[in-house]
C-alpha atoms as a PDB file:
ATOM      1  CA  UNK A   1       0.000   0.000   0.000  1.00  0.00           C
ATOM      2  CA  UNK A   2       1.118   3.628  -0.931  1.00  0.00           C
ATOM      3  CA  UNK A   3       2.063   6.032   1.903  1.00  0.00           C
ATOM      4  CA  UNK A   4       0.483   9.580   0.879  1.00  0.00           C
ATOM      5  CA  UNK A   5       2.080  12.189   2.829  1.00  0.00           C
ATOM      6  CA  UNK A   6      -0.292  14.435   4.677  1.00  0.00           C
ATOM      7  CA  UNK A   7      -0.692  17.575   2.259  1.00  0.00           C
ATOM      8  CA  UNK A   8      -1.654  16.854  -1.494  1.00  0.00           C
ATOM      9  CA  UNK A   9      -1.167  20.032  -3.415  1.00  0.00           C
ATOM     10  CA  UNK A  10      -2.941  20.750  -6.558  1.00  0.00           C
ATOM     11  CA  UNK A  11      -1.445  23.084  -9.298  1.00  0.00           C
ATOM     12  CA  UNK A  12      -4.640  24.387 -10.864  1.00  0.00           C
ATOM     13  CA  UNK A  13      -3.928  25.639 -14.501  1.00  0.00           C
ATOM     14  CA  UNK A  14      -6.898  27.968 -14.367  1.00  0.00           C
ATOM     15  CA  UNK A  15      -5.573  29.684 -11.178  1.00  0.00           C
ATOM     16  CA  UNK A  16      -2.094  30.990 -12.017  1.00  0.00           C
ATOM     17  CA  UNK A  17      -2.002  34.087 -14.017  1.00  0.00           C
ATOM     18  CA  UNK A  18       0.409  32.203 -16.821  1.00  0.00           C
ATOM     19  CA  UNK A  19       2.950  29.752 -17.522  1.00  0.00           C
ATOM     20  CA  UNK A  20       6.053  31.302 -15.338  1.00  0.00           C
ATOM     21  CA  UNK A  21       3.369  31.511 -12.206  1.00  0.00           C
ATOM     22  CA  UNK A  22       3.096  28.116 -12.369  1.00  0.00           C
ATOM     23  CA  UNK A  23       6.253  27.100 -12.330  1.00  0.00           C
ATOM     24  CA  UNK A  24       7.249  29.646  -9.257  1.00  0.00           C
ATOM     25  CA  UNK A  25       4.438  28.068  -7.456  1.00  0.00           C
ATOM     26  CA  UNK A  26       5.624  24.530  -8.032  1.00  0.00           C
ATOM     27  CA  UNK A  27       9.455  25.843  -6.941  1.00  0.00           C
ATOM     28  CA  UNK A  28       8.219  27.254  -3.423  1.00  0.00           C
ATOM     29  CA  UNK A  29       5.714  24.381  -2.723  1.00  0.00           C
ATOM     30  CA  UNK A  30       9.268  22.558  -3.304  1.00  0.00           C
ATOM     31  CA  UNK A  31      10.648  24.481  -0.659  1.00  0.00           C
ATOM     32  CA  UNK A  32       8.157  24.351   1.559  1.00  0.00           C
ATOM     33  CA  UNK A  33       8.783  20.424   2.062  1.00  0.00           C
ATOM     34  CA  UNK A  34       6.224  19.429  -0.474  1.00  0.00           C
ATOM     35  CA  UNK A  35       6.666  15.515  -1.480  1.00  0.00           C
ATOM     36  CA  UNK A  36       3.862  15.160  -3.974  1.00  0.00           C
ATOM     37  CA  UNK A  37       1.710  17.827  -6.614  1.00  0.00           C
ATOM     38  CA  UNK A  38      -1.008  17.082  -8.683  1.00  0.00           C
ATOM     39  CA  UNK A  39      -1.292  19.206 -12.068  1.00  0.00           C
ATOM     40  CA  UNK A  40      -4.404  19.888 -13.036  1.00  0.00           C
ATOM     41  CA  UNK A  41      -5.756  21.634 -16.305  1.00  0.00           C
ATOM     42  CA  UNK A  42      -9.183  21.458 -17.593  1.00  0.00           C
ATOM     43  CA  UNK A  43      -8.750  24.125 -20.496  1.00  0.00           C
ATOM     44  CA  UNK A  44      -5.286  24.041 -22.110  1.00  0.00           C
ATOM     45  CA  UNK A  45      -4.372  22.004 -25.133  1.00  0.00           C
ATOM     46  CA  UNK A  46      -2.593  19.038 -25.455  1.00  0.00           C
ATOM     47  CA  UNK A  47       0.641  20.593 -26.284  1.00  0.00           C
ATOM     48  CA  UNK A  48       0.602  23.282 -23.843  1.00  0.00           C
ATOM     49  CA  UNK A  49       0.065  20.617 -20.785  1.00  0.00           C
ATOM     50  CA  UNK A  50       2.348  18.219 -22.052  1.00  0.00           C
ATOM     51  CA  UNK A  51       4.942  21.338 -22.215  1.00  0.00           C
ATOM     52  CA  UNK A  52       4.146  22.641 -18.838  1.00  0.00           C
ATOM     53  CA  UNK A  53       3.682  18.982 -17.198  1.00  0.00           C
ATOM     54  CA  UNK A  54       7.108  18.547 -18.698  1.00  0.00           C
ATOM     55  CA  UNK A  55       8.938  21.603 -17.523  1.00  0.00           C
ATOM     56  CA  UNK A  56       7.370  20.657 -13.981  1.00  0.00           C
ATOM     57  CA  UNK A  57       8.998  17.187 -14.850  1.00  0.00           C
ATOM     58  CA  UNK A  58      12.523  18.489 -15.319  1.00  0.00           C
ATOM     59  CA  UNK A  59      12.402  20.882 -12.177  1.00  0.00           C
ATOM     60  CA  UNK A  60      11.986  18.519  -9.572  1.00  0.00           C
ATOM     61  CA  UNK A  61      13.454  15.700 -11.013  1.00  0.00           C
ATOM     62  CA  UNK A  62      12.744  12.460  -8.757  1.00  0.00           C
ATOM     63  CA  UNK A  63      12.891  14.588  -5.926  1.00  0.00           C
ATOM     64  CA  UNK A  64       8.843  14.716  -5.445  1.00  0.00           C
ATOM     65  CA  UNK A  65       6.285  12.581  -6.783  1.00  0.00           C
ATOM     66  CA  UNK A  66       3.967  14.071  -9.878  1.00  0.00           C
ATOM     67  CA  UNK A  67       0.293  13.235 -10.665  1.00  0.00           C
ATOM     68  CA  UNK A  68      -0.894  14.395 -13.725  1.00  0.00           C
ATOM     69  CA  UNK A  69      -4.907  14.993 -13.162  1.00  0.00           C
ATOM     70  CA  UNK A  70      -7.137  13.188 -15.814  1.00  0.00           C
ATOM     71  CA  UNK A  71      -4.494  12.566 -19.122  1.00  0.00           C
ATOM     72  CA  UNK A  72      -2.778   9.245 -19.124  1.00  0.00           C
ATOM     73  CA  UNK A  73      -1.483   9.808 -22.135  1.00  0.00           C
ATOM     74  CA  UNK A  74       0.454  12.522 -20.850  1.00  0.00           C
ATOM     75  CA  UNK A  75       1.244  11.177 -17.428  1.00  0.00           C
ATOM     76  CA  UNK A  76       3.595   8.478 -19.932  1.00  0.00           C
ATOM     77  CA  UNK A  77       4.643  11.093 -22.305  1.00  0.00           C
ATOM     78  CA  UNK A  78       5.885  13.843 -19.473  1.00  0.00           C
ATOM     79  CA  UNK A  79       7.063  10.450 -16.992  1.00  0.00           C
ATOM     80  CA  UNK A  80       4.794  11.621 -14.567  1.00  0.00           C
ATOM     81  CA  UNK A  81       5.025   9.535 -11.144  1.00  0.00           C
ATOM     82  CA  UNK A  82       0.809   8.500 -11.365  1.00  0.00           C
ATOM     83  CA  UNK A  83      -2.622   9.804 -12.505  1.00  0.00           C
ATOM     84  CA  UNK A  84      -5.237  10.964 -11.030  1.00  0.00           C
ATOM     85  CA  UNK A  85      -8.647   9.905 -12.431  1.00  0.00           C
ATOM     86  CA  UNK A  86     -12.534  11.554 -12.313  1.00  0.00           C
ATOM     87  CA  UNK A  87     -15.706  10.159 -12.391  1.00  0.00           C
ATOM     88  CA  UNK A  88     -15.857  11.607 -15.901  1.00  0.00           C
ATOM     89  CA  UNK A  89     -12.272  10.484 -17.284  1.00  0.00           C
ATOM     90  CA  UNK A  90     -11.017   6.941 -18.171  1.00  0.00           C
ATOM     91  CA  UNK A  91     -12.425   4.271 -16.012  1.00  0.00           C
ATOM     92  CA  UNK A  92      -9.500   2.824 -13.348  1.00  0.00           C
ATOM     93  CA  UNK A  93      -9.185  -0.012 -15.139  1.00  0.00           C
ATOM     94  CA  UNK A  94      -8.865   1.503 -18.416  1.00  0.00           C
ATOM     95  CA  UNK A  95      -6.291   3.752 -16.784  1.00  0.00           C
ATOM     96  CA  UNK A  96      -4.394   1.109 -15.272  1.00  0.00           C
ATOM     97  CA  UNK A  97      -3.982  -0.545 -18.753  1.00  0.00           C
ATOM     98  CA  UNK A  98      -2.366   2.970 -19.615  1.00  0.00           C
ATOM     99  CA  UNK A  99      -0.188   3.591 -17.313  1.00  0.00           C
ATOM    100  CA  UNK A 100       0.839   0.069 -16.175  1.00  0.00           C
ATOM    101  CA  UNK A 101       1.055  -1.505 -12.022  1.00  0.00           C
ATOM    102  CA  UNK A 102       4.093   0.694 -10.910  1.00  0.00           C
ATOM    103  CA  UNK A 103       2.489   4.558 -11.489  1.00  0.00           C
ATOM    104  CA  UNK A 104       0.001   5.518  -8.919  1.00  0.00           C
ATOM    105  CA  UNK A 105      -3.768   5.361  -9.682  1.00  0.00           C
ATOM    106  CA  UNK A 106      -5.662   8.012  -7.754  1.00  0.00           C
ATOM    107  CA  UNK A 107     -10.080   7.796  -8.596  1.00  0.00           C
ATOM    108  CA  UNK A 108     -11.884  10.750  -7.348  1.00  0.00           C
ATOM    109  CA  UNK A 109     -15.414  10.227  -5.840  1.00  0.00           C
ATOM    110  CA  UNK A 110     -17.952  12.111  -4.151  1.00  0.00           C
ATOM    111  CA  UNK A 111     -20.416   9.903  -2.191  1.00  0.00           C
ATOM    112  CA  UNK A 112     -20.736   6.289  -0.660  1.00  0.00           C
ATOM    113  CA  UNK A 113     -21.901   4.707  -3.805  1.00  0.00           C
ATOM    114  CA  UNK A 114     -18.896   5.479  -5.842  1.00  0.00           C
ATOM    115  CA  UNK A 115     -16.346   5.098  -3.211  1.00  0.00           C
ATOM    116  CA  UNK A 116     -17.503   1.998  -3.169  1.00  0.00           C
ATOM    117  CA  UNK A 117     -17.480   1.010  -6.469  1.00  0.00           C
ATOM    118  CA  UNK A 118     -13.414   2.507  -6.809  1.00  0.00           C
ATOM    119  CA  UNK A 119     -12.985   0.586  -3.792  1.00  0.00           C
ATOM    120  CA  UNK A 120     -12.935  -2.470  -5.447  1.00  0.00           C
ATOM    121  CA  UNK A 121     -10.425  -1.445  -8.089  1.00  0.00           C
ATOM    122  CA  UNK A 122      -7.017  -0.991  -8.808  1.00  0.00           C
ATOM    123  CA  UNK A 123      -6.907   2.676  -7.237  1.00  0.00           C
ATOM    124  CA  UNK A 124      -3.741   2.792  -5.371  1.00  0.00           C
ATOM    125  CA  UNK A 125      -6.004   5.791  -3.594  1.00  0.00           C
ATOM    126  CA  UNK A 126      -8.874   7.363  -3.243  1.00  0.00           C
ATOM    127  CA  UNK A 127     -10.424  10.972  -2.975  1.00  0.00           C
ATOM    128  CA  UNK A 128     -13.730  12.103  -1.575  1.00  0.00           C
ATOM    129  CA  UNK A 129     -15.024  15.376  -1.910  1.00  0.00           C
ATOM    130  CA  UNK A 130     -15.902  18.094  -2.136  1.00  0.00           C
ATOM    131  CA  UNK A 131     -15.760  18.335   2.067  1.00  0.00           C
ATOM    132  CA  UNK A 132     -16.160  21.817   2.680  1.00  0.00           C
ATOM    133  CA  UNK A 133     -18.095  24.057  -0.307  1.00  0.00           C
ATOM    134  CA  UNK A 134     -15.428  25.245  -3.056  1.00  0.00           C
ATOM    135  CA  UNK A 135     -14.765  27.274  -5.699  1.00  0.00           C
ATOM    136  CA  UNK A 136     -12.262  25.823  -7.525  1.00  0.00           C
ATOM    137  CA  UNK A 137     -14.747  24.338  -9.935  1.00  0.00           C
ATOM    138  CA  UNK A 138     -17.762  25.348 -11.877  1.00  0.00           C
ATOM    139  CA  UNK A 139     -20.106  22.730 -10.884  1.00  0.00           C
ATOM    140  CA  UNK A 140     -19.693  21.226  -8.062  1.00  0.00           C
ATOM    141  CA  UNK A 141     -20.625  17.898  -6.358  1.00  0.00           C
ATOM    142  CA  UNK A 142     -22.864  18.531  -3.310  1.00  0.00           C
ATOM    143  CA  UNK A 143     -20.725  19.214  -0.575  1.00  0.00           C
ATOM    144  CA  UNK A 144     -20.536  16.005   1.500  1.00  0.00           C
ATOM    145  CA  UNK A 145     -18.806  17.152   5.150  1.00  0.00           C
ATOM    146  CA  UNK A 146     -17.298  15.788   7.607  1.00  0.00           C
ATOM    147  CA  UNK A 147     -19.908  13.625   7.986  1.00  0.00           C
ATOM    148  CA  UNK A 148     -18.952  11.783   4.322  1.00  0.00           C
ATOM    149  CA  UNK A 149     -15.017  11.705   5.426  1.00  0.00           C
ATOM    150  CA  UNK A 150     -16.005   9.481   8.114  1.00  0.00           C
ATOM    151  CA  UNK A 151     -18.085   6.948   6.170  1.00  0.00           C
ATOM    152  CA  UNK A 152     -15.581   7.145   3.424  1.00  0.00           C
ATOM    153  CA  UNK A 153     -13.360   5.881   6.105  1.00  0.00           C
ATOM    154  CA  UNK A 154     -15.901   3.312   7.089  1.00  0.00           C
ATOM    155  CA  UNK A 155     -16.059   2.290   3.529  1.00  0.00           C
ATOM    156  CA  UNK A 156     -12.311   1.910   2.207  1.00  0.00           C
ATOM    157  CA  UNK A 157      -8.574   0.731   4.184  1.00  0.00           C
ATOM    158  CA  UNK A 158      -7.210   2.238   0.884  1.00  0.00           C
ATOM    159  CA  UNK A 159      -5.145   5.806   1.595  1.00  0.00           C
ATOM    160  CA  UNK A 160      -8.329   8.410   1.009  1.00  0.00           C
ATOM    161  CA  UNK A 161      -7.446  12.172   0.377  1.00  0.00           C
ATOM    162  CA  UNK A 162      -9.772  14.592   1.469  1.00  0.00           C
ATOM    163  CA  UNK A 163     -10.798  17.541  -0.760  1.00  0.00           C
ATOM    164  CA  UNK A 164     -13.006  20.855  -1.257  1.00  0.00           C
ATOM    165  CA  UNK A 165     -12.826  24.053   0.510  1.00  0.00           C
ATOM    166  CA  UNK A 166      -9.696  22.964   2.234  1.00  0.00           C
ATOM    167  CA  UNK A 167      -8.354  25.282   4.517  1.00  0.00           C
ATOM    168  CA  UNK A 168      -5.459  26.136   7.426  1.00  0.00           C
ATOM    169  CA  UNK A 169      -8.367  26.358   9.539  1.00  0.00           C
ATOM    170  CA  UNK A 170     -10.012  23.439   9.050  1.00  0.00           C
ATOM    171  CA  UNK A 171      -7.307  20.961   7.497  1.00  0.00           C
ATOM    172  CA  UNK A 172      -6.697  18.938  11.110  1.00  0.00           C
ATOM    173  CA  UNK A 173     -10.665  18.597  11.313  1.00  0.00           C
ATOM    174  CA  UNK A 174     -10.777  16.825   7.813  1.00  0.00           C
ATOM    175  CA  UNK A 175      -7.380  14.163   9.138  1.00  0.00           C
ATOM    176  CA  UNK A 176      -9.070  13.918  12.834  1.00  0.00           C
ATOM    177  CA  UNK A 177     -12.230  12.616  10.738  1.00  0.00           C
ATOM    178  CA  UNK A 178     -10.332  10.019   8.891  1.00  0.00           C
ATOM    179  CA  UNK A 179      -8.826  11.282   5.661  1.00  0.00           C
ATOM    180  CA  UNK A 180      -4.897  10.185   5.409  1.00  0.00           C
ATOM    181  CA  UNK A 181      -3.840  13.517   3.152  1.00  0.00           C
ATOM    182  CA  UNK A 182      -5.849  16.917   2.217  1.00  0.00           C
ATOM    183  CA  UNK A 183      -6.126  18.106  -1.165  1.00  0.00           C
ATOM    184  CA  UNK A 184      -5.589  21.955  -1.349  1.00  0.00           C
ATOM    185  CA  UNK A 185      -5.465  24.241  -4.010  1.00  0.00           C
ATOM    186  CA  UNK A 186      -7.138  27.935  -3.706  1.00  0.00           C
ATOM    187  CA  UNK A 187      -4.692  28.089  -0.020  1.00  0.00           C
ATOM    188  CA  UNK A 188      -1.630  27.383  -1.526  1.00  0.00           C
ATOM    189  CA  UNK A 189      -1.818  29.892  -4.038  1.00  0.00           C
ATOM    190  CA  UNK A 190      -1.007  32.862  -2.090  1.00  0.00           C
ATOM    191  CA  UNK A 191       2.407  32.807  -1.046  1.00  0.00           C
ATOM    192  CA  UNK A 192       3.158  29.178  -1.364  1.00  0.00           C
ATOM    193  CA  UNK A 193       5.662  28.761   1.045  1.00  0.00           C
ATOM    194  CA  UNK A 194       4.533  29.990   3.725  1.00  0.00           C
ATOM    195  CA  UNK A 195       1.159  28.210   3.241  1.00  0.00           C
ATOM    196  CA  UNK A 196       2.632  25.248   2.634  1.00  0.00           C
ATOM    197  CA  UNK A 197       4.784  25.356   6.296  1.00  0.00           C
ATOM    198  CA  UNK A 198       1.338  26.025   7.711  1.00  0.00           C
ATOM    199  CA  UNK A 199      -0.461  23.480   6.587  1.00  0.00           C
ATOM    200  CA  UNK A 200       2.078  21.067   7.871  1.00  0.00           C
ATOM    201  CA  UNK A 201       2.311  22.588  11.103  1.00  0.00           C
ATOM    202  CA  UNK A 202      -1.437  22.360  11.713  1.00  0.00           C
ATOM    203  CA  UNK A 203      -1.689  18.862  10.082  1.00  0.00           C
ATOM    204  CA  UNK A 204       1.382  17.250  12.054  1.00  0.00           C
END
């Protein structure tokens, strides 16, 4: 079984003003301590992610581990470290055949049903959200609480990453409920760093 460390950043395409943003925020979420990032981006072209996810490649090396959200054809091409799959994208299995049994297979759900369902999969991990309400995406699942952390708990002995409105302030609520990591991504964006030392401070 994988060992997810505690935080589980998200760089969110959308969010950073442009290409050399990105890239700064990956290099102080670095320095922060930061063992794993997820790159996420819903809008951009093939070429332009498969650029960026490679420059993101190159800059930290083996150093941290890198999820590429939703492409498994780019997770290969940029040597990504795993993928990270949605409700919407490639079925696990489907992305397993992709990526082959050494990357890591994360499968986002968002109630008991499809936890489930993922459960019973090759998912080296799963993800339950949104916890808190978010705005990090234009339609979002119904919030599910604390409430759904703790029956995703009930539900699954694989690692399970919390995320959705995840913040300083409530980050050790969402771990003391059951979650092994938090997903964050709107409160990392100002001034990484420092957010970053935060977060692991309050999460322990």
């Amino acid at each position: 079984m994988i060992s997810l460390p505690r935080l589980y950043p998200i760089l969110d395409r959308s969010l950073v003003a442009d290409h050399e943003s990105l890239v700064a925020v990956a290099i102080e979420l670095v320095a922060a301590g930061c063992t794993l990032i997820q790159y996420r981006n819903k809008s951009g072209n093939a070429r332009q992610m498969l650029d960026e996810a490679r420059e993101l490649k190159a800059l930290v090396g083996t150093r941290i581990k890198l999820i590429m959200n939703d492409r498994a054809d780019i997770c290969l091409a940029a040597e990504f470290d795993g993928l990270h799959a949605g409700q919407d994208d490639l079925s696990p299995e489907s992305a397993r055949r992709i990526i082959g049994p050494n990357r890591w297979l994360g499968v986002s759900t968002h109630n008991p049903q499809q936890l489930a369902e993922a459960d019973k999969t090759s998912a080296d991990y799963l993800a339950i959200g949104p916890v808190f309400a978010t705005s990090s995406k234009a339609n979002p699942d119904p919030v599910v609480g604390l409430t759904g952390v703790r029956r995703a708990r009930e539900l699954t002995r694989k690692p399970l990453v919390a995320i959705g409105g995840i913040t300083r302030a409530n980050a050790r609520s969402v771990i003391d409920a059951g979650a092994d990591s938090v997903a964050v991504i709107s409160d990392l964006l100002r001034d990484p760093r420092k957010s970053a030392e935060e977060f692991f401070k309050v999460l322990g």
